[in-house]
C-alpha atoms as a PDB file:
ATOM      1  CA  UNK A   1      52.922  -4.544  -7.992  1.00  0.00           C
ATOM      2  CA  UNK A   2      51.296  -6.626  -5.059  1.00  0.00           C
ATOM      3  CA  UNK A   3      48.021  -5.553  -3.423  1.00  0.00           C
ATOM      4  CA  UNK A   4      47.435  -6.105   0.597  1.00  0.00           C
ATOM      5  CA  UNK A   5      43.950  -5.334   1.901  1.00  0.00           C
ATOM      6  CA  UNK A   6      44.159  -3.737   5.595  1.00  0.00           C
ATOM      7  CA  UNK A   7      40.646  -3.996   7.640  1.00  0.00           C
ATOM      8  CA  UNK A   8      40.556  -1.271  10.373  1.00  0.00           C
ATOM      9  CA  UNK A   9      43.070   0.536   8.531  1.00  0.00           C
ATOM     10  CA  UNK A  10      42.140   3.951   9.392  1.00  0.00           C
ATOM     11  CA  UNK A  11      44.414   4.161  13.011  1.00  0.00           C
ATOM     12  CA  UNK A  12      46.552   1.836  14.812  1.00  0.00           C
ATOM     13  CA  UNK A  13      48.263  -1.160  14.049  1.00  0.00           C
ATOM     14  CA  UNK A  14      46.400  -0.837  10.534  1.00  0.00           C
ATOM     15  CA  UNK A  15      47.420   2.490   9.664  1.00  0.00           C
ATOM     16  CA  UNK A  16      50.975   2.275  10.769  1.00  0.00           C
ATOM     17  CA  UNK A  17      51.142  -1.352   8.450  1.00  0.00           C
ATOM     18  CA  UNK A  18      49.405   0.677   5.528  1.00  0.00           C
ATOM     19  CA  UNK A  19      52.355   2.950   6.073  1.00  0.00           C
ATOM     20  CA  UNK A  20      54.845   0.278   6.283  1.00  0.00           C
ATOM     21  CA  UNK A  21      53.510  -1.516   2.971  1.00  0.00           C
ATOM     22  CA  UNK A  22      53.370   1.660   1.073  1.00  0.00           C
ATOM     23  CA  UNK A  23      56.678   2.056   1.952  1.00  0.00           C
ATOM     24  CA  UNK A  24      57.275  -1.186   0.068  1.00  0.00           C
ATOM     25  CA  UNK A  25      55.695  -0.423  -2.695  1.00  0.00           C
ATOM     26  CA  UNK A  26      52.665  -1.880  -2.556  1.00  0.00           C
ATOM     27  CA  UNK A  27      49.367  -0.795  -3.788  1.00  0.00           C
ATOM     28  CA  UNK A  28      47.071  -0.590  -0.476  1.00  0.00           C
ATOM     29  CA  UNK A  29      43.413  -1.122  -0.234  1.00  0.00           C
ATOM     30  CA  UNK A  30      41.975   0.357   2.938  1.00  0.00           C
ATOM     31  CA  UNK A  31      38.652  -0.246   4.637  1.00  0.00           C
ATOM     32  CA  UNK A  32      37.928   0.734   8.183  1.00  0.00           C
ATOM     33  CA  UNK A  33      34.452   2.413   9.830  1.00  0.00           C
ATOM     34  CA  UNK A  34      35.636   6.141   9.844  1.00  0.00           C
ATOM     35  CA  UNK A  35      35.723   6.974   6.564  1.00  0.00           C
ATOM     36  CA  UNK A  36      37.184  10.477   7.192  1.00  0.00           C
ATOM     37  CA  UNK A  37      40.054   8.985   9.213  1.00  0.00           C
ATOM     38  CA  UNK A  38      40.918   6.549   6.047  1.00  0.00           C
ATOM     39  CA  UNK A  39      40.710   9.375   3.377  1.00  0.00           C
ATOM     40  CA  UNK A  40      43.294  11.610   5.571  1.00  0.00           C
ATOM     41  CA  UNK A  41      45.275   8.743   5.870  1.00  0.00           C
ATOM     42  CA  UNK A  42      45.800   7.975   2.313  1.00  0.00           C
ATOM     43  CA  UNK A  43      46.216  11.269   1.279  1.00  0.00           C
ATOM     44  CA  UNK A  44      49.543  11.406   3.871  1.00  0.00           C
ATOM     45  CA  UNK A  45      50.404   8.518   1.233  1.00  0.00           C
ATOM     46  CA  UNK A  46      50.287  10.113  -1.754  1.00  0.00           C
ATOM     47  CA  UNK A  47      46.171   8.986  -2.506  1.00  0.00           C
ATOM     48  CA  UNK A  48      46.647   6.701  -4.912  1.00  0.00           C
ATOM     49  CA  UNK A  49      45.377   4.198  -2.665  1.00  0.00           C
ATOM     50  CA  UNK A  50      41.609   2.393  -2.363  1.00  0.00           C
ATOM     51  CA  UNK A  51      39.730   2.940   0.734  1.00  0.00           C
ATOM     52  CA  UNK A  52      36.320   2.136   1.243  1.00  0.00           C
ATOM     53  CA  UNK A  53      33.861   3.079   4.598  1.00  0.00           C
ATOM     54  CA  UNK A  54      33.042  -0.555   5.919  1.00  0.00           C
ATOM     55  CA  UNK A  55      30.936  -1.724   8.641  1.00  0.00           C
ATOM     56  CA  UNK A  56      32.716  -5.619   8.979  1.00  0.00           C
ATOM     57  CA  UNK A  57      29.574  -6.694  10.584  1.00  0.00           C
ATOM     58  CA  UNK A  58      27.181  -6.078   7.846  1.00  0.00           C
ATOM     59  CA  UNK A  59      27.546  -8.996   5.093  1.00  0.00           C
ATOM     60  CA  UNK A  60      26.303  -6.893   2.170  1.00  0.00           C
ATOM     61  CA  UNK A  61      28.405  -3.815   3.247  1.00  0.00           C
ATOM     62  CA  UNK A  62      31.421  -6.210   2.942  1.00  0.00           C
ATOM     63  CA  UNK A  63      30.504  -7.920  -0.710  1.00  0.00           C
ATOM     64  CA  UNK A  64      29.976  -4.528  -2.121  1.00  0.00           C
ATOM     65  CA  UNK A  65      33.605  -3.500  -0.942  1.00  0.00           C
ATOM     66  CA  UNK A  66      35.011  -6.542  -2.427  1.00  0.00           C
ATOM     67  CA  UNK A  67      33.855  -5.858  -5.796  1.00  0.00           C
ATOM     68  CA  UNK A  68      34.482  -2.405  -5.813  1.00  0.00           C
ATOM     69  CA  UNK A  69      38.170  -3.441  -5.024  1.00  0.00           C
ATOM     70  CA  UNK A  70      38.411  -6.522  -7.216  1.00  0.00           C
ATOM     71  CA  UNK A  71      38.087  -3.920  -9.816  1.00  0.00           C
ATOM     72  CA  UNK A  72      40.721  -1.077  -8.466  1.00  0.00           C
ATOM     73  CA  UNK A  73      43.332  -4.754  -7.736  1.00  0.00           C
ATOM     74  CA  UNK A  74      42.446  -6.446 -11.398  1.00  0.00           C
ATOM     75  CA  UNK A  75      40.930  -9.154  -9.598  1.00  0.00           C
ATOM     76  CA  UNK A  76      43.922  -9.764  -7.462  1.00  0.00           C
ATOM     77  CA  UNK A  77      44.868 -10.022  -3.698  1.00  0.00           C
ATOM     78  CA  UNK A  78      48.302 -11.069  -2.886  1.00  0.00           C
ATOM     79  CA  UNK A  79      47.800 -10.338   1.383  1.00  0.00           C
ATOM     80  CA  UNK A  80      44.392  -9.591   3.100  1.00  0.00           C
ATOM     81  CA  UNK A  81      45.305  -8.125   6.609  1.00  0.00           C
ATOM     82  CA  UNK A  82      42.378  -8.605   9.109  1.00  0.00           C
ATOM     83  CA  UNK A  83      43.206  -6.017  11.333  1.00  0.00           C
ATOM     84  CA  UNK A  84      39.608  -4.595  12.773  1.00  0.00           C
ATOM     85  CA  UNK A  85      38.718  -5.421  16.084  1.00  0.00           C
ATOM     86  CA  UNK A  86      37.765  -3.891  19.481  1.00  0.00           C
ATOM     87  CA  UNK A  87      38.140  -4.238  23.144  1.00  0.00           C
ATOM     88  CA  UNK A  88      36.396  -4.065  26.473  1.00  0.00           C
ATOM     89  CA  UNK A  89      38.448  -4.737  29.529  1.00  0.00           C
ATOM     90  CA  UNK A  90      36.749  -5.033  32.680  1.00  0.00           C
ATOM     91  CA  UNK A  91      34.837  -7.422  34.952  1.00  0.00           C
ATOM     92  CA  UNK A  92      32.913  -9.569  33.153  1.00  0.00           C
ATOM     93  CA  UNK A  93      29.929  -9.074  35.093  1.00  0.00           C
ATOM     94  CA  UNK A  94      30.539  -5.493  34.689  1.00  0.00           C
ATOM     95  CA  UNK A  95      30.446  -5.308  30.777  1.00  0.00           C
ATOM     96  CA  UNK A  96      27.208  -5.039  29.058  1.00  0.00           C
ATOM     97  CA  UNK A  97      25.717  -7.978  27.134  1.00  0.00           C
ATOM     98  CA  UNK A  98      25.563  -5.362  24.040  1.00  0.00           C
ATOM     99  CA  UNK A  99      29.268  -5.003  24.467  1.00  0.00           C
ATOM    100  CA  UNK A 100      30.294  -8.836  24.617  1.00  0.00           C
ATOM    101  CA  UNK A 101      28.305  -9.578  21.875  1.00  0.00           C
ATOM    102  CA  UNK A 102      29.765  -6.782  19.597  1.00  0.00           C
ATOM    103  CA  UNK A 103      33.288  -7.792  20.455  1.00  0.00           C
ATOM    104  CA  UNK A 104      32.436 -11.056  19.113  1.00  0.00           C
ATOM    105  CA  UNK A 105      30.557  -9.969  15.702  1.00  0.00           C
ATOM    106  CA  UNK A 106      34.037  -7.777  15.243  1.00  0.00           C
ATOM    107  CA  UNK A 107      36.262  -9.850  16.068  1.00  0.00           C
ATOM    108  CA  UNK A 108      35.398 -12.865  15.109  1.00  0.00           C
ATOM    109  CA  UNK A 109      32.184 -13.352  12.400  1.00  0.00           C
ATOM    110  CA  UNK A 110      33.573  -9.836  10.846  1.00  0.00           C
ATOM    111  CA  UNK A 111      37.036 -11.865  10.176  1.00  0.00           C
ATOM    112  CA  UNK A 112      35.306 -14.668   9.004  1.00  0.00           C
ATOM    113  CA  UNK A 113      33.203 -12.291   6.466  1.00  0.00           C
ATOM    114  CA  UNK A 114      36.066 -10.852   5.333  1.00  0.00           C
ATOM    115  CA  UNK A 115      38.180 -14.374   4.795  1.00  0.00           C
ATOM    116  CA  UNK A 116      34.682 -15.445   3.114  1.00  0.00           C
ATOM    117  CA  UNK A 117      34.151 -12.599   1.007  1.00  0.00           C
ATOM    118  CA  UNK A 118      37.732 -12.197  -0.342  1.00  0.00           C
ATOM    119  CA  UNK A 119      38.250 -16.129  -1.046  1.00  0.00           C
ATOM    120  CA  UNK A 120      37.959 -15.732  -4.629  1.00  0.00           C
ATOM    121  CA  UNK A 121      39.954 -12.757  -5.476  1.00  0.00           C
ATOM    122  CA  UNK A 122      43.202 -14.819  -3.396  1.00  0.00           C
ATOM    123  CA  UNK A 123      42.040 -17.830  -4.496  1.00  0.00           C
ATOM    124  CA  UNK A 124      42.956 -16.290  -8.398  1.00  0.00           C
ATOM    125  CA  UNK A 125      46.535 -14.658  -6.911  1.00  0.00           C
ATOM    126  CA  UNK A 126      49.321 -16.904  -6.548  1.00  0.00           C
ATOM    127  CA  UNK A 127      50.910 -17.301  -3.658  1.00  0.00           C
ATOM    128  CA  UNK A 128      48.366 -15.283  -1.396  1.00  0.00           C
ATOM    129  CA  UNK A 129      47.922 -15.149   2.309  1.00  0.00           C
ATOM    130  CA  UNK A 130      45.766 -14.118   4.769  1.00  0.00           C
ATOM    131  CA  UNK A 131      47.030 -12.363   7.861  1.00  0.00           C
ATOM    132  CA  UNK A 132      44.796 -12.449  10.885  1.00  0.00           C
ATOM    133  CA  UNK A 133      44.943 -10.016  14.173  1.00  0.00           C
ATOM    134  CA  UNK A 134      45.014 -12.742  17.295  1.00  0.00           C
ATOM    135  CA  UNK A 135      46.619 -11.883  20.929  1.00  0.00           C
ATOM    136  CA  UNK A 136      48.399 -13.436  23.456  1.00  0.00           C
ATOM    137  CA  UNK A 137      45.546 -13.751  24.958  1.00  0.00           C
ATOM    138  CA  UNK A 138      44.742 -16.943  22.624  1.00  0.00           C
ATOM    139  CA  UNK A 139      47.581 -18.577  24.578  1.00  0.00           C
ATOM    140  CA  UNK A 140      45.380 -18.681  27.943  1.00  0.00           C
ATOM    141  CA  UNK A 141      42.233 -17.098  28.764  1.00  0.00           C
ATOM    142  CA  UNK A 142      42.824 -13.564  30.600  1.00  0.00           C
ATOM    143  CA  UNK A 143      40.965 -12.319  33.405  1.00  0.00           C
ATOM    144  CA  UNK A 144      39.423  -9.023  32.641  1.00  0.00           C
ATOM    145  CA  UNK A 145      39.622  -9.610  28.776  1.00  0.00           C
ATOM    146  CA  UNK A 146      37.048 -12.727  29.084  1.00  0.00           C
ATOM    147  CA  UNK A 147      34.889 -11.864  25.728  1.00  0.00           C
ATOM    148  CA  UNK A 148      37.642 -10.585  23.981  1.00  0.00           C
ATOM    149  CA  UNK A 149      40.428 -13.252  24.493  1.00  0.00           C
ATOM    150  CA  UNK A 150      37.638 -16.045  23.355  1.00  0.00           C
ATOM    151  CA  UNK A 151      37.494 -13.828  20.449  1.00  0.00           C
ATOM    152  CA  UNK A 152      41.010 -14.648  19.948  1.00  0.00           C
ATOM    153  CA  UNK A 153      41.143 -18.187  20.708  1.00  0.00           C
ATOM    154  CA  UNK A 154      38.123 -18.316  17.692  1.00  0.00           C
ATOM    155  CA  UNK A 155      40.886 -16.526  15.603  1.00  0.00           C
ATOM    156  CA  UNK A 156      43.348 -19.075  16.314  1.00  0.00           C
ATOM    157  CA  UNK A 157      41.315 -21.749  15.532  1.00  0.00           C
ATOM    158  CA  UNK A 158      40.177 -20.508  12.328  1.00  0.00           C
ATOM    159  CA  UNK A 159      43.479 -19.525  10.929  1.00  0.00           C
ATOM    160  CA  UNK A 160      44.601 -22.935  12.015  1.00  0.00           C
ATOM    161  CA  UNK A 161      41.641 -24.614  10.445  1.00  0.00           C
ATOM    162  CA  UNK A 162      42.071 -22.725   7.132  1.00  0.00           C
ATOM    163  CA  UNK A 163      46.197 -23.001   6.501  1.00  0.00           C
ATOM    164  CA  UNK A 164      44.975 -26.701   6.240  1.00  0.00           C
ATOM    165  CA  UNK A 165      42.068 -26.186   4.405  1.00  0.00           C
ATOM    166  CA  UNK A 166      43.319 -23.612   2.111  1.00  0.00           C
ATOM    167  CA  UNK A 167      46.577 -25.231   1.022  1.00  0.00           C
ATOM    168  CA  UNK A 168      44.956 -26.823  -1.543  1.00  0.00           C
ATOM    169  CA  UNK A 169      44.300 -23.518  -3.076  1.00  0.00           C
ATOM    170  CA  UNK A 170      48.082 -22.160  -2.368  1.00  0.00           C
ATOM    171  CA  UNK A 171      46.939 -19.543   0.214  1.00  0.00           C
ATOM    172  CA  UNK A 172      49.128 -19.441   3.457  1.00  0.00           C
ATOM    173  CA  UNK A 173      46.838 -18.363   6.444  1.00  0.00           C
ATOM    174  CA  UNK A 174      48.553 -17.121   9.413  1.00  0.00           C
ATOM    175  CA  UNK A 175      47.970 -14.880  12.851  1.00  0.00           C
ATOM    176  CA  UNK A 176      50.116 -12.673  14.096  1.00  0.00           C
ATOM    177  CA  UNK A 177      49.883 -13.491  18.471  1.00  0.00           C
ATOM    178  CA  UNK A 178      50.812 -10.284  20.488  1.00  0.00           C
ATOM    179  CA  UNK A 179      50.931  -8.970  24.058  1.00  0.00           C
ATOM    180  CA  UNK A 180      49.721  -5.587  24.765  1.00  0.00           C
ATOM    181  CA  UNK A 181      50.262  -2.909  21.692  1.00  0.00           C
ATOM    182  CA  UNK A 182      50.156   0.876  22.846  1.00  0.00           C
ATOM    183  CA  UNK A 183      46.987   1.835  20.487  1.00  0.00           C
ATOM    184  CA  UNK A 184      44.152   3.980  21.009  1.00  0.00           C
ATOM    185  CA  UNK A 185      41.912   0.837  21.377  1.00  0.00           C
ATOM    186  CA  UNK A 186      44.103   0.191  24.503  1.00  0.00           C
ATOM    187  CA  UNK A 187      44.888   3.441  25.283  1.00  0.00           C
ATOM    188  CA  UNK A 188      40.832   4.250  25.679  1.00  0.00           C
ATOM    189  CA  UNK A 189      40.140   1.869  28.089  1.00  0.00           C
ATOM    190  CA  UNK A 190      38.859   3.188  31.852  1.00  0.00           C
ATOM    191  CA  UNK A 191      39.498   0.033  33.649  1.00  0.00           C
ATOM    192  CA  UNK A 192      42.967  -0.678  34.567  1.00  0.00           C
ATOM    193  CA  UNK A 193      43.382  -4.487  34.190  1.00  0.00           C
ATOM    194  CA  UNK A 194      46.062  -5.776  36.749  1.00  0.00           C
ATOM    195  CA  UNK A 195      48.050  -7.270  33.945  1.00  0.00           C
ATOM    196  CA  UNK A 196      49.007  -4.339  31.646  1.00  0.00           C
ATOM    197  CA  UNK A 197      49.711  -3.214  35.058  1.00  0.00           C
ATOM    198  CA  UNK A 198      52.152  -5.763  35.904  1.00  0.00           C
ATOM    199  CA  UNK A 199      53.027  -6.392  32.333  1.00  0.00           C
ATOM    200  CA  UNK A 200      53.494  -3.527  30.662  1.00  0.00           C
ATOM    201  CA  UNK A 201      52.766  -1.657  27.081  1.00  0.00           C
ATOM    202  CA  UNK A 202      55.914  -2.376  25.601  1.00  0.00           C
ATOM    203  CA  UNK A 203      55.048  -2.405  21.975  1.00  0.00           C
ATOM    204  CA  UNK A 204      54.381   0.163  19.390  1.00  0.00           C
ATOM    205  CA  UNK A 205      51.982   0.271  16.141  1.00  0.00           C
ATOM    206  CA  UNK A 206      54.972   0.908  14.245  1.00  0.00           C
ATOM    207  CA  UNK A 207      56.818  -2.738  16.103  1.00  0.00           C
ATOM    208  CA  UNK A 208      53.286  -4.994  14.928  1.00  0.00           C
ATOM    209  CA  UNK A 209      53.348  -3.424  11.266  1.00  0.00           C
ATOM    210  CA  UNK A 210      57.218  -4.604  10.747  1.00  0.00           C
ATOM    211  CA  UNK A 211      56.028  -7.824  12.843  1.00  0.00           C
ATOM    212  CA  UNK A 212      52.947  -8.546   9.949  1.00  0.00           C
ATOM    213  CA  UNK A 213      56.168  -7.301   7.282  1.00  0.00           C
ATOM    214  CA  UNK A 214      57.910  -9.882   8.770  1.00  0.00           C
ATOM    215  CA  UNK A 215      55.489 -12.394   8.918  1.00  0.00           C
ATOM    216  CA  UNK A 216      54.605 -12.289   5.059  1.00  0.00           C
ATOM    217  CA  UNK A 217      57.930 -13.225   4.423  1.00  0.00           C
ATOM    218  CA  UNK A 218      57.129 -17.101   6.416  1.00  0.00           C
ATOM    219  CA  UNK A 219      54.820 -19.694   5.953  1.00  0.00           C
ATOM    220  CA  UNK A 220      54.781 -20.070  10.580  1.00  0.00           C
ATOM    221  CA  UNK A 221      50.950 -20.462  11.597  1.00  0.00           C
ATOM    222  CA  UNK A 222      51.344 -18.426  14.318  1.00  0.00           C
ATOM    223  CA  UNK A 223      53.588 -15.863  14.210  1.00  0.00           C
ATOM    224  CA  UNK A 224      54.437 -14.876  17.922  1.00  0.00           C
ATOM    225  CA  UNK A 225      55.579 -11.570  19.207  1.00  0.00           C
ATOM    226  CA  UNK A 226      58.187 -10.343  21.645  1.00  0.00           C
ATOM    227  CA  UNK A 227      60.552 -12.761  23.718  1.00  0.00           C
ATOM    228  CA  UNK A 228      58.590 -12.256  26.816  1.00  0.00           C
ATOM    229  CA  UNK A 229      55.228 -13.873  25.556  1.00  0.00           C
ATOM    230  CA  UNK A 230      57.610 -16.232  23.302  1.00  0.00           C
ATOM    231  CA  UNK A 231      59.146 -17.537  26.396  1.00  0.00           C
ATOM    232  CA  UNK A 232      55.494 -17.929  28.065  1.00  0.00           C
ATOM    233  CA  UNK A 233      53.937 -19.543  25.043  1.00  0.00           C
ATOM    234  CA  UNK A 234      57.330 -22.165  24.872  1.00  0.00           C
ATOM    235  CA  UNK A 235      56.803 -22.920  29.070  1.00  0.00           C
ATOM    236  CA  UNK A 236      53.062 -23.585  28.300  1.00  0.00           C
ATOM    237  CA  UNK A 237      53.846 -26.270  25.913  1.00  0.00           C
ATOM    238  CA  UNK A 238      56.480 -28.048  28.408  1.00  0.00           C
ATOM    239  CA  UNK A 239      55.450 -27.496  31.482  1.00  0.00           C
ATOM    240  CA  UNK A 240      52.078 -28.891  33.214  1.00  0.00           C
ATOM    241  CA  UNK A 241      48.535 -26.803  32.460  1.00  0.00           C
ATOM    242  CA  UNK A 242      48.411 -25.466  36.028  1.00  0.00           C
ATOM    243  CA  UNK A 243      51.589 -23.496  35.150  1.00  0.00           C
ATOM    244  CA  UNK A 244      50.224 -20.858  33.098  1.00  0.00           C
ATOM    245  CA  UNK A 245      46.978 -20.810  35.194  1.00  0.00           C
ATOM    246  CA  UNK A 246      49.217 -19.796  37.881  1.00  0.00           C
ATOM    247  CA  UNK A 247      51.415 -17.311  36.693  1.00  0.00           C
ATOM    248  CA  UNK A 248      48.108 -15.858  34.649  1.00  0.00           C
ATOM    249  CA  UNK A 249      46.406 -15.939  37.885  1.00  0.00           C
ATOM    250  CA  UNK A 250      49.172 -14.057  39.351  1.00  0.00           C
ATOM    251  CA  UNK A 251      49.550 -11.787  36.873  1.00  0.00           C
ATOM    252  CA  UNK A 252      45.651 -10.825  37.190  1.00  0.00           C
ATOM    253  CA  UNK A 253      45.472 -10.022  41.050  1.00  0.00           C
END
């Protein structure tokens, strides 16, 4: 039976791919910050499942999680899913330093803890893969999502970076690039950035957790979501720079 290992797994696009996996038949491994939320959750999935209270920005919090899995998985991990992250939409001016530093520790040096920490168990599984949580944003720096979408384009360059790097240890590192998921990360936010405005929130939990399904089955880098941002991200790579500045600069206003 194949193990995945969900970060932020407790609501969202974690919980509804925890559901989608157990559906599978996969054993799950669940670590998120509200413990309470996580041990609900597994229960609705028979609780059989591992889940673990995790703050991803504490290193020692993290290696203590791994072994205490590495023993529930037999030392295995066929898919580690880093899902955890946050967002502040806003001006940038507007956002405290507090809050743009945080979004990076999450987003981006909690992923690359995670990757870190669970090297070895994937390194022993053959044919593992890590699965990382990027955005369309990566594609071209939004206005109002300034912090967060350069935690994104870190993302993207790290996954890239590593599907080279860990080839040599037959471990398939991907993303998964989305537009704007109807979550309650998204769903909590006061400011009402002129793009999700224009743009919609067209996608569900439930549509990114058969996207990441989807996505284990390839060996794409960057697995892109929905045919509107597919078309965007295929005009960006024809068509002059000053394109998608534009149109993102229209979008924004």
């Amino acid at each position: 039976m194949k193990t995945i290992l969900i970060t932020g797994a407790a609501s969202g696009i974690g919980a509804a791919t925890a559901r989608k996996f157990a559906r599978e038949g996969w054993r799950l491994g669940l670590m998120d910050i509200n413990g309470k939320a996580l041990s609900e959750l597994n229960q609705t999935l028979g609780g059989q499942h591992w889940t673990c209270e995790v703050d991803i920005t504490k290193g020692e919090s993290i290696d203590t999680a791994l072994r205490e899995f590495a023993s529930f998985s037999n030392g295995k991990l066929d898919l580690l899913f880093n899902c955890a992250g946050i967002l502040r939409v806003g001006q940038f001016e507007d956002i405290d330093i507090e809050d743009h530093a945080r979004i990076i520790d999450i987003n981006v040096t909690g992923l690359i803890r995670m990757c870190r920490a669970a090297f070895p168990l994937l390194k022993q599984t053959e044919g593992a893969r890590v699965i990382n949580m990027s955005s369309a944003s990566a594609l071209y720096g939004t206005p109002h999502f300034a912090s967060y979408s350069a935690s994104k384009f870190a993302v993207r360059g790290l996954t890239e970076a590593l599907n080279i790097e860990w080839k040599a240890h037959d471990i398939v590192v991907q993303d998964i690039m989305t537009p704007f998921v109807k979550t309650p990360m998204v769903d909590s936010q006061t400011f009402k950035a002129p793009v999700i405005e224009r743009l919609g929130v067209n996608l569900s939990a439930e549509n990114l957790a058969d996207e990441v399904w989807l996505a284990s089955r390839t060996d794409e880098v960057h697995h892109l979501v929905g045919l509107q941002f597919k078309s965007l991200a295929l005009a960006s790579k024809w068509l002059p720079n000053f394109f998608t500045r534009g149109l993102m600069a229209a979008l924004s206003h």
